[in-house]
N, C-alpha and C. Protein backbone atom coordinates (compact mmCIF):
# COMPACT_ATOMS: atom_id res chain seq x y z
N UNK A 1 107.37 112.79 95.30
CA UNK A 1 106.28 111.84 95.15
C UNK A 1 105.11 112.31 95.98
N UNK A 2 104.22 111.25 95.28
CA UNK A 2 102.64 112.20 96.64
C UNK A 2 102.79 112.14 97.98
N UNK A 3 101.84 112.22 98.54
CA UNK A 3 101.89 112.29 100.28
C UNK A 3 101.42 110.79 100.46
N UNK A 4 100.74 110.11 99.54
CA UNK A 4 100.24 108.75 99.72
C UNK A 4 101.71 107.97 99.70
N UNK A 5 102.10 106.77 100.97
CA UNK A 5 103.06 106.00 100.99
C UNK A 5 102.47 104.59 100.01
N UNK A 6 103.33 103.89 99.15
CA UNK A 6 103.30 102.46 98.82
C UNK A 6 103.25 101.68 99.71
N UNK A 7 101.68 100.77 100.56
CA UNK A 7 101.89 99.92 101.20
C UNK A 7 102.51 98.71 101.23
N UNK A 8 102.92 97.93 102.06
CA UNK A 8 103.57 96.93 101.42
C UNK A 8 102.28 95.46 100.82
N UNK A 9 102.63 94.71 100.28
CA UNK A 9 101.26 93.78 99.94
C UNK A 9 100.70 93.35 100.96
N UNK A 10 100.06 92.97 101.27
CA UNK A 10 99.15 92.60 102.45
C UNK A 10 98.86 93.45 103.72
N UNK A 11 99.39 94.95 104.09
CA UNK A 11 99.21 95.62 105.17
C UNK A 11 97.92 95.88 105.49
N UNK A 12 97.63 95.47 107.02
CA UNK A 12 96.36 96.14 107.17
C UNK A 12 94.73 94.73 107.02
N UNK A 13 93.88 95.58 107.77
CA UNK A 13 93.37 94.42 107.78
C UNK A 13 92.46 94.37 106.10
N UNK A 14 91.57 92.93 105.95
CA UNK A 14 91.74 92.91 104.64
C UNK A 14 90.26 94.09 104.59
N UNK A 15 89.74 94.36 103.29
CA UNK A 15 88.72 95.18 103.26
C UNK A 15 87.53 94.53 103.25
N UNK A 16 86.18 95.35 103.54
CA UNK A 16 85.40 94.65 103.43
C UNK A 16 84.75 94.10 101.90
N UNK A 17 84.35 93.57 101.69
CA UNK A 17 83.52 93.70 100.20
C UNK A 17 83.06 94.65 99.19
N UNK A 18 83.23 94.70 98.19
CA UNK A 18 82.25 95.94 97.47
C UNK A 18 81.42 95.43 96.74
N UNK A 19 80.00 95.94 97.27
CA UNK A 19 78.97 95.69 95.71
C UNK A 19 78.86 96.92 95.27
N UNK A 20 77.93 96.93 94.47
CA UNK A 20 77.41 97.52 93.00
C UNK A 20 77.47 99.27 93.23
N UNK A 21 76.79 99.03 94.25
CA UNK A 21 77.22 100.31 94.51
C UNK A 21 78.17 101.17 94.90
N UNK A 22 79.53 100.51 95.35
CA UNK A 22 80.13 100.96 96.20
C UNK A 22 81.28 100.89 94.37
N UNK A 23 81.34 99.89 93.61
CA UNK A 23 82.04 99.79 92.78
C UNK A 23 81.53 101.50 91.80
N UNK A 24 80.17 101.97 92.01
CA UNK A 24 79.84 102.92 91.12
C UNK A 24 80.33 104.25 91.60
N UNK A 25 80.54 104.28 92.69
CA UNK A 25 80.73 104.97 93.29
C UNK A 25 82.51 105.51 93.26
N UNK A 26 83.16 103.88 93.00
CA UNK A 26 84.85 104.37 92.79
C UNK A 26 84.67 104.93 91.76
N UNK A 27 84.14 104.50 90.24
CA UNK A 27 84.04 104.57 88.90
C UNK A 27 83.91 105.75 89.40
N UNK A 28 82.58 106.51 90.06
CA UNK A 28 82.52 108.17 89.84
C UNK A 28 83.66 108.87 90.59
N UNK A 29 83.96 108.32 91.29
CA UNK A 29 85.12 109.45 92.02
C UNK A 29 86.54 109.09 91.32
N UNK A 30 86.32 108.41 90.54
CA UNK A 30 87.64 107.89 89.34
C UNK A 30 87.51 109.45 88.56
N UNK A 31 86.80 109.76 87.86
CA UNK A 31 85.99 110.14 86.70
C UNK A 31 86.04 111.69 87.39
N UNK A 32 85.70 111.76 88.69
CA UNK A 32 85.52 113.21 88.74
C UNK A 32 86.07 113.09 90.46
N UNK A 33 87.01 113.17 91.17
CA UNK A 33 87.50 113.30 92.48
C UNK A 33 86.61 114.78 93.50
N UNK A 34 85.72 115.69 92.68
CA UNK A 34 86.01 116.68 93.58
C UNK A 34 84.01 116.47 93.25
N UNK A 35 83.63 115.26 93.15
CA UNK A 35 82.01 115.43 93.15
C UNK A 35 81.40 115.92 94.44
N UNK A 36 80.45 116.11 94.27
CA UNK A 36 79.63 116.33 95.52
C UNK A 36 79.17 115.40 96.18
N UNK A 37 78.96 115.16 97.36
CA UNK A 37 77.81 114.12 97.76
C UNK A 37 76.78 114.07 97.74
N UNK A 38 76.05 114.42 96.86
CA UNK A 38 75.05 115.56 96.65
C UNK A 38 74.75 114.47 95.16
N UNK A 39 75.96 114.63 94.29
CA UNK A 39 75.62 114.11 92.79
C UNK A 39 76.18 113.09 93.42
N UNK A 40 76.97 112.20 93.92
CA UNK A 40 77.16 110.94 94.48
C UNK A 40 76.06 110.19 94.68
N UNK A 41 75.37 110.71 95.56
CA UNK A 41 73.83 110.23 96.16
C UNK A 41 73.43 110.29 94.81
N UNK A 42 72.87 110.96 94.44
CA UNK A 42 72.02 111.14 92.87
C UNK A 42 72.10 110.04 91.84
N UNK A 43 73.63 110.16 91.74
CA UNK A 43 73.92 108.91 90.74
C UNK A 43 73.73 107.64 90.41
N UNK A 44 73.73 107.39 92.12
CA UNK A 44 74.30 105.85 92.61
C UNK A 44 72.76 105.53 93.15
N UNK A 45 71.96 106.15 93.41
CA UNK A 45 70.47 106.49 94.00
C UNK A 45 70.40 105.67 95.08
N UNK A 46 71.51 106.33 96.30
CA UNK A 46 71.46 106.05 97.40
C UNK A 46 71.12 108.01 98.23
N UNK A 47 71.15 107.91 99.43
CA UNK A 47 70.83 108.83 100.26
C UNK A 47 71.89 109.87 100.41
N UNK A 48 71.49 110.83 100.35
CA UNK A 48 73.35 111.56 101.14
C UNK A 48 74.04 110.70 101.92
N UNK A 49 72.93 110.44 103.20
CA UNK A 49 74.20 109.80 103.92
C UNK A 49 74.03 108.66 104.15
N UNK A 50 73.81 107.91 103.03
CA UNK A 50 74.36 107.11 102.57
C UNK A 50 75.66 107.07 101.64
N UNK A 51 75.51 107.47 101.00
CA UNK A 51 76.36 108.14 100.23
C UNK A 51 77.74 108.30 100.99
N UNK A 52 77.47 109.27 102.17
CA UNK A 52 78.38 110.00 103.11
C UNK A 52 79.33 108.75 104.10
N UNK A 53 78.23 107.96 104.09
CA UNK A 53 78.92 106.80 105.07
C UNK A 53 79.76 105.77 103.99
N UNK A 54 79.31 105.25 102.82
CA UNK A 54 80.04 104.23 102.05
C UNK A 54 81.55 104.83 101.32
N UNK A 55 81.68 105.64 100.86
CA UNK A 55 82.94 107.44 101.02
C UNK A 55 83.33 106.65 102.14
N UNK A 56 83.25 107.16 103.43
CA UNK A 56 84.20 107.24 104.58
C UNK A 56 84.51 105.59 104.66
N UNK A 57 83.55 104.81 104.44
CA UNK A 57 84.00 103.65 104.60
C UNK A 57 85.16 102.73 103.66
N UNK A 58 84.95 103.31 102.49
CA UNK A 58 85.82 102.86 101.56
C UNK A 58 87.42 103.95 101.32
N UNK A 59 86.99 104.52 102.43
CA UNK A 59 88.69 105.63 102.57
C UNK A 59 89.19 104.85 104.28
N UNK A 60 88.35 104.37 104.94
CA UNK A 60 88.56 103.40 106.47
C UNK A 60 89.20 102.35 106.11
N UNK A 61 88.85 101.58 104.86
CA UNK A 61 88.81 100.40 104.60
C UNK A 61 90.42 100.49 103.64
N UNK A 62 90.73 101.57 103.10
CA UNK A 62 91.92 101.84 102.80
C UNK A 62 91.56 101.52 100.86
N UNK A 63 90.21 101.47 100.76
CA UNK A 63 90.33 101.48 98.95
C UNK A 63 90.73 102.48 98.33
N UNK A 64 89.86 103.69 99.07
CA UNK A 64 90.09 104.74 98.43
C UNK A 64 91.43 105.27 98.98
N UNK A 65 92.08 105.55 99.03
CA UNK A 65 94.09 105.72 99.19
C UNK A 65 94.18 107.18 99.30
N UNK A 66 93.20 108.45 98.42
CA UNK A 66 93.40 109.86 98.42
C UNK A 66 92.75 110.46 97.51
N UNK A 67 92.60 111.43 97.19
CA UNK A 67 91.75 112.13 96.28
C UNK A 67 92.86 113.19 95.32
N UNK A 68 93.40 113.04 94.17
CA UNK A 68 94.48 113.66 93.61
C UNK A 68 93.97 114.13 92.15
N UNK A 69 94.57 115.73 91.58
CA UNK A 69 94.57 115.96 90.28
C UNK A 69 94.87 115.61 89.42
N UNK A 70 94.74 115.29 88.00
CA UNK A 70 95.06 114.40 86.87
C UNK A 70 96.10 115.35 86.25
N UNK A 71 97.17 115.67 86.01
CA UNK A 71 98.54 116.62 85.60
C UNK A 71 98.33 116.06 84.07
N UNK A 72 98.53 117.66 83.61
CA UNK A 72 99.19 117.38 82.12
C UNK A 72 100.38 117.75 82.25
N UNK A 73 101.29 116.99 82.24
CA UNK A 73 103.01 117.06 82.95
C UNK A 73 103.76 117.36 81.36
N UNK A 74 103.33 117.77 80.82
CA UNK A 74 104.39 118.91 79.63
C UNK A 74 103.97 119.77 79.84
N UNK A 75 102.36 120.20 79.79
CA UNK A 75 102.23 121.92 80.25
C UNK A 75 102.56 122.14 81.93
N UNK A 76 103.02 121.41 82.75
CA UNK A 76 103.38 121.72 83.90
C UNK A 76 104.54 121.59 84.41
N UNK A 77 105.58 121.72 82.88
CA UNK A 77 106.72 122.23 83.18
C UNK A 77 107.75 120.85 83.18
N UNK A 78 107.64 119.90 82.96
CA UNK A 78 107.35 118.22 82.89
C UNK A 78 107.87 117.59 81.71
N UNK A 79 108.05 118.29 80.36
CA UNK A 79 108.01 117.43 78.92
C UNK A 79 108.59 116.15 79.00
N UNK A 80 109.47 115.74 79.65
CA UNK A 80 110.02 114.45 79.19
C UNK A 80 109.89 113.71 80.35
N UNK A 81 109.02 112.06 80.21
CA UNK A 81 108.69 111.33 80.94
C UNK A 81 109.46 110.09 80.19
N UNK A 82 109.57 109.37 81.58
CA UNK A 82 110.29 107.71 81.08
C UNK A 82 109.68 106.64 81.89
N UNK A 83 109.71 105.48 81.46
CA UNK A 83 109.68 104.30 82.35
C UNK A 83 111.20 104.03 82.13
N UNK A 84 111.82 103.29 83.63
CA UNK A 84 112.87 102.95 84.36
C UNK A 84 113.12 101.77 84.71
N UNK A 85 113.47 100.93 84.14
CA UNK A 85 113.13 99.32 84.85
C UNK A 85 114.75 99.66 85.62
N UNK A 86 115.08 98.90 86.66
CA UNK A 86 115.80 98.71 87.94
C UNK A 86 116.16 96.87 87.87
N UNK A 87 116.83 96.54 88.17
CA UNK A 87 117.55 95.26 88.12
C UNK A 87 118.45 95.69 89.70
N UNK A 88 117.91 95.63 90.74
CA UNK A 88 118.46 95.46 92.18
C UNK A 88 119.05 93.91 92.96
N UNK A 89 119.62 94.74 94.11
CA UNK A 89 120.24 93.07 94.65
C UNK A 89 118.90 92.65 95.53
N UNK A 90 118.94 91.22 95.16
CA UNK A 90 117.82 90.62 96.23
C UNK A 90 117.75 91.20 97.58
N UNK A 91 116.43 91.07 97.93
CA UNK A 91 115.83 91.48 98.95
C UNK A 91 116.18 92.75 99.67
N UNK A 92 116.58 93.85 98.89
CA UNK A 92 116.63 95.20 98.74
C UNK A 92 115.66 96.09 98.32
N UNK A 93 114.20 95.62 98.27
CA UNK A 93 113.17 96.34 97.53
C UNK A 93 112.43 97.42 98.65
N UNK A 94 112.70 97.43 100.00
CA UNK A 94 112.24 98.28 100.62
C UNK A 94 113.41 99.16 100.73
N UNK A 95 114.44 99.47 100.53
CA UNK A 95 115.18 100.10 100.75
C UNK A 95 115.87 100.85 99.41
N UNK A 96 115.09 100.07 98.26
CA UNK A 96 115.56 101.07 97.00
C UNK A 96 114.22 101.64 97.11
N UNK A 97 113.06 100.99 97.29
CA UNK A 97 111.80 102.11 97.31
C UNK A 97 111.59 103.36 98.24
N UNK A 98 112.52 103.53 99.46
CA UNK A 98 112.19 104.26 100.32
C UNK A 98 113.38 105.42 99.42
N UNK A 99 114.40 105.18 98.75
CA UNK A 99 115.45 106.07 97.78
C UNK A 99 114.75 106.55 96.59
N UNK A 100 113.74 106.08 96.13
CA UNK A 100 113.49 106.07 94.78
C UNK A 100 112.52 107.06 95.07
N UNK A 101 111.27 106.85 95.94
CA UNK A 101 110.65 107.69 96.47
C UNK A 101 110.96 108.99 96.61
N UNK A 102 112.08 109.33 97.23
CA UNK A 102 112.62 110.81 97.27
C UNK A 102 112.73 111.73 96.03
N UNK A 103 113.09 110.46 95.05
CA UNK A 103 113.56 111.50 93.63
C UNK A 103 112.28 112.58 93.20
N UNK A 104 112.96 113.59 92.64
CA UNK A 104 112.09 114.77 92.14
C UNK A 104 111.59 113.89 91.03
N UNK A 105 110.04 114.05 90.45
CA UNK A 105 109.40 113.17 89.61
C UNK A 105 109.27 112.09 89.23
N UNK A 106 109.55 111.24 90.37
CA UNK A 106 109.07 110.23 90.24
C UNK A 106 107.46 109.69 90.76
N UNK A 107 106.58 109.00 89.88
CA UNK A 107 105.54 109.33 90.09
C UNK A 107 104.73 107.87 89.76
N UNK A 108 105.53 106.67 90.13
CA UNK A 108 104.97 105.01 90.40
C UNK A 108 106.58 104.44 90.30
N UNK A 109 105.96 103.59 91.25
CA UNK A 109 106.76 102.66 91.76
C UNK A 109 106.15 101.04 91.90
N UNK A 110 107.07 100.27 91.20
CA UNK A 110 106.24 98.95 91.25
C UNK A 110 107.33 98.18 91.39
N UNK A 111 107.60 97.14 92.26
CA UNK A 111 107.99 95.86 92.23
C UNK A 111 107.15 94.87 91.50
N UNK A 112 107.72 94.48 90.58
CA UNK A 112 107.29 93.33 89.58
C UNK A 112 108.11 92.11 89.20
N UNK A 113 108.07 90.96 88.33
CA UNK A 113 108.84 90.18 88.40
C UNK A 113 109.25 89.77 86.55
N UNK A 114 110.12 89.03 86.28
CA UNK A 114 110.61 88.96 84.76
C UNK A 114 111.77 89.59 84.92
N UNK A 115 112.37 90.29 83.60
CA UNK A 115 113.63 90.72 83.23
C UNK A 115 114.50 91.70 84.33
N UNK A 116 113.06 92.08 85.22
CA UNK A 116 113.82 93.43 86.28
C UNK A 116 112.83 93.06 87.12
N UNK A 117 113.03 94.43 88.22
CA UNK A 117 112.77 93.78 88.98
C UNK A 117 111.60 95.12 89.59
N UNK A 118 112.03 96.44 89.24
CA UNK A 118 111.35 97.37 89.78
C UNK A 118 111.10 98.25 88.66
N UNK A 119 109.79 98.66 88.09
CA UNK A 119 108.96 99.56 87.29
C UNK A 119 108.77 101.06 88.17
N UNK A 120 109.50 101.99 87.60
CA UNK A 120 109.42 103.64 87.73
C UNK A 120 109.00 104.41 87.06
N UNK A 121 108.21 104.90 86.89
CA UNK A 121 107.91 105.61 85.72
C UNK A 121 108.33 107.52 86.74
N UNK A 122 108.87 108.07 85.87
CA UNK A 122 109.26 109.50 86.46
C UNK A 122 108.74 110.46 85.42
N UNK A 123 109.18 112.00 85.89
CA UNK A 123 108.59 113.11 85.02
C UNK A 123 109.40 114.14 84.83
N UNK A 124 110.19 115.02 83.96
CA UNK A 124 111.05 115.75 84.01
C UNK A 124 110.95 116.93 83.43
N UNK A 125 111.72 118.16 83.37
CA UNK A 125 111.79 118.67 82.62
C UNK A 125 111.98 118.80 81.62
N UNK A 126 112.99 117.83 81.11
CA UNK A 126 113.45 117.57 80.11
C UNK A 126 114.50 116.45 79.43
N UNK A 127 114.86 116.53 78.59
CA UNK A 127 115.91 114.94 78.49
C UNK A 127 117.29 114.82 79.04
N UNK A 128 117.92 116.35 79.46
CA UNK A 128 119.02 116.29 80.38
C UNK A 128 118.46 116.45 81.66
N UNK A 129 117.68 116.96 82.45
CA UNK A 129 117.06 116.40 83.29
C UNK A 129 117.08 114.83 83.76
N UNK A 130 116.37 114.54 82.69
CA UNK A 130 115.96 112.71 82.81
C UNK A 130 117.56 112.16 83.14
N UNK A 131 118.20 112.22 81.82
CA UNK A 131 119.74 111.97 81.73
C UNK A 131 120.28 112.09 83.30
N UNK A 132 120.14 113.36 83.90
CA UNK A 132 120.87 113.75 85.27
C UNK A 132 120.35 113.08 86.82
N UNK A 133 118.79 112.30 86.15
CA UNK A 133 118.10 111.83 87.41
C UNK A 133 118.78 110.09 87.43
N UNK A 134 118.76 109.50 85.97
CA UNK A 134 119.54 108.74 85.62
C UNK A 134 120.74 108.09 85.89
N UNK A 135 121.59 109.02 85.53
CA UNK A 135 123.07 108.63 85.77
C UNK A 135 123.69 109.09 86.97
N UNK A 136 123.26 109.97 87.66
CA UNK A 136 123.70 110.31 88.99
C UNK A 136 122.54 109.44 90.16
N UNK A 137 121.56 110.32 90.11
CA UNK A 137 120.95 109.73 91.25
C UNK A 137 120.59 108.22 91.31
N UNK A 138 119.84 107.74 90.20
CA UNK A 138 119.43 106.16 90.64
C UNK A 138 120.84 105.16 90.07
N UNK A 139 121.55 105.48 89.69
CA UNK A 139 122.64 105.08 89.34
C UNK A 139 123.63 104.64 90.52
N UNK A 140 123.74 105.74 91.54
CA UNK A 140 124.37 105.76 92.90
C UNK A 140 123.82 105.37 93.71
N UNK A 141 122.40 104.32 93.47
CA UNK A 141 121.79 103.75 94.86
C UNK A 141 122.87 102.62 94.82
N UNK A 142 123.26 101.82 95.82
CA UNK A 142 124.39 101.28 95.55
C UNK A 142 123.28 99.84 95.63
N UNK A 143 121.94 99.39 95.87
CA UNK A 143 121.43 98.29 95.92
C UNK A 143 121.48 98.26 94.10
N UNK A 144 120.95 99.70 93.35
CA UNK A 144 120.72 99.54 91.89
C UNK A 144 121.97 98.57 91.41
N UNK A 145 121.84 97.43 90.15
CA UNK A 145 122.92 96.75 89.69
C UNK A 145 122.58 97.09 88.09
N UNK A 146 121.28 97.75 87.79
CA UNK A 146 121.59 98.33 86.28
C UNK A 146 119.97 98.81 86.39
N UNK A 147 119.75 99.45 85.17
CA UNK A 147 119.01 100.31 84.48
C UNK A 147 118.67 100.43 83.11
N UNK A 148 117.44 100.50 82.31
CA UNK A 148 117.12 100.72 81.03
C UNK A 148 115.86 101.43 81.24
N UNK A 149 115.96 102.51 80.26
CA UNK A 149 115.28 103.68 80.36
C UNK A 149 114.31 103.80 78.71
N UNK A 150 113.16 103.90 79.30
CA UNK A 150 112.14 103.80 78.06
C UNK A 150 111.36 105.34 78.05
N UNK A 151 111.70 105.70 77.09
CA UNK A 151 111.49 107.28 76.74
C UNK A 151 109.75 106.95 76.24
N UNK A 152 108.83 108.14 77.28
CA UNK A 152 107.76 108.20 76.75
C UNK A 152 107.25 108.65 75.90
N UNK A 153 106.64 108.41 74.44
CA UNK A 153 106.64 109.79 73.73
C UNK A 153 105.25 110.05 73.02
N UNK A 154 103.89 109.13 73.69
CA UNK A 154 102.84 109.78 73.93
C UNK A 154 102.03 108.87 75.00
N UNK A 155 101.08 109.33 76.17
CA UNK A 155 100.31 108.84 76.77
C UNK A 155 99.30 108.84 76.84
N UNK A 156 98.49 107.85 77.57
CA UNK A 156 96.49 108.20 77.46
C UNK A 156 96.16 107.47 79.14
N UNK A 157 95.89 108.64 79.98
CA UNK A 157 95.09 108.31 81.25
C UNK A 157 94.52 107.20 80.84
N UNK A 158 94.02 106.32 81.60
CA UNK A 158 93.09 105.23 81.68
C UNK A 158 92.52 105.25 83.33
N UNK A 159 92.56 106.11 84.02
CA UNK A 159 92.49 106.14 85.18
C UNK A 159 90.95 105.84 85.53
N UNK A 160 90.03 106.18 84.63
CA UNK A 160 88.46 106.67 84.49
C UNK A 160 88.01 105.90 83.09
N UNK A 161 86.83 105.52 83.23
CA UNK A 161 86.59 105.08 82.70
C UNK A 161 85.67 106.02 81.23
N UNK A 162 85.77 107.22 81.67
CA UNK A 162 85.49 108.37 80.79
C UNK A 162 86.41 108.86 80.42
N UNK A 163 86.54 109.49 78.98
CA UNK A 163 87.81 110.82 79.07
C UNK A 163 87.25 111.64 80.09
N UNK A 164 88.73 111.93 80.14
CA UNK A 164 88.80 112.97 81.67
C UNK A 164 87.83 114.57 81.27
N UNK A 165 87.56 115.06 81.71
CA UNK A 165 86.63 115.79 81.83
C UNK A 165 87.30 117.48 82.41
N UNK A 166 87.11 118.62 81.13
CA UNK A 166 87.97 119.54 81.91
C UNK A 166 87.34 120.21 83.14
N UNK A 167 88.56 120.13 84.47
CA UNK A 167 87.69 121.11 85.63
C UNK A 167 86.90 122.23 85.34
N UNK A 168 86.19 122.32 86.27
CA UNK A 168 85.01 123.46 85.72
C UNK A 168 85.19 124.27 87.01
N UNK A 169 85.35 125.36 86.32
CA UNK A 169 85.41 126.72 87.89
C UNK A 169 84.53 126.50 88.76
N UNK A 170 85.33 126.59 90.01
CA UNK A 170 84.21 127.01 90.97
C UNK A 170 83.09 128.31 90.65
N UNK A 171 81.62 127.99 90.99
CA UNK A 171 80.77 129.07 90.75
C UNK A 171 80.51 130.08 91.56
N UNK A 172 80.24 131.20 91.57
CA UNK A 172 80.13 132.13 92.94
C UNK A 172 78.33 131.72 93.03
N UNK A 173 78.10 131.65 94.30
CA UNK A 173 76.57 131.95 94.74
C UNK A 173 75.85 133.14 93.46
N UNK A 174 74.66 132.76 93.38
CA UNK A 174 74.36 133.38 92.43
C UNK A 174 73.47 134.61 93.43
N UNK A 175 73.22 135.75 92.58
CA UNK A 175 73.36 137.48 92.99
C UNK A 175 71.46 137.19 93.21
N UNK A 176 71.53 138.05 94.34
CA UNK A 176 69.76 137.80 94.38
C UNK A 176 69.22 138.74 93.71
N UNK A 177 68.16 137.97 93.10
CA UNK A 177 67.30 139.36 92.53
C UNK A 177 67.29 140.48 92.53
N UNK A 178 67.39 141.44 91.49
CA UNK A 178 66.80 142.77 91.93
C UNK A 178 65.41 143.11 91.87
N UNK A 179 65.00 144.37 92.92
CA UNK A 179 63.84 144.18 92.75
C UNK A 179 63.25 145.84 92.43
């Protein structure tokens, strides 16, 4: 799983407010994580550092959580993804999340409420893969009391409010004149 931990609900103090700008500002770093502050400022038609300070403040304030790549998880070796619903024993949810966490591809974790009790969505190589993360590993958490497994078999980011946008190479400094 990422390096970002699942806080628990309420940790931390609460945040401050966001206006208009600060909301345009998630939207762009939704949309493109590796902008400049440079086109930040530009966009939002605040100052660099302005710019520079509402960034640090909304990563202080704990909105912004990390800055991460958008995976196409079949070309990265990945093809078969599932959602996992979990049916655990009461008041076991920090202690199947701190297990669940460990697994190779697993990649959200949600406590929710209705028919189950915990939403996983994971990523695999493949369907014996999935099968083997399944029946051995979350199978043997001994809080797990059952499992139903929903085979993914197409997805669409919604992360951004744009389609995602392909990375664009870094540029080298451009060659000075000849003269």
């Amino acid at each position: 799983m990422a390096a970002e931990q699942m806080a628990d609900a309420g940790a931390g103090p609460p945040a401050r407010p966001l206006d208009a700008i600060d909301r345009d500002i998630l939207r762009m770093l939704q949309r493109d994580g590796r902008a400049s502050i440079r086109s930040v400022a530009e966009r939002v038609h605040v100052s660099r550092a302005n710019a520079y300070a509402r960034i640090n403040r909304l990563i202080d304030d704990g909105v912004i959580r990390g800055f991460s790549a958008r995976v196409d998880h079949e070309r990265a070796g990945q093809g078969a993804s599932a959602y996992i619903t979990l049916k655990i024993v009461q008041n076991s949810w920090r202690t199947v999340r701190e297990r669940l966490q460990e697994l190779p591809g697993a990649a959200h974790i949600a406590l929710v409420s209705g028919d189950f009790d915990v939403l996983l969505l994971v990523h695999t190589a493949d369907n014996r893969a999935l099968r083997e993360l399944v029946l051995t590993k979350i199978q043997s958490i001994p809080e797990v009391l059952s499992t139903r497994t929903l085979l993914v078999f197409e997805e669409t980011d919604l992360d951004s409010s744009a389609s995602p946008q392909p990375p664009q190479p870094l540029q080298s400094p451009p060659s000075p004149p000849e003269l």
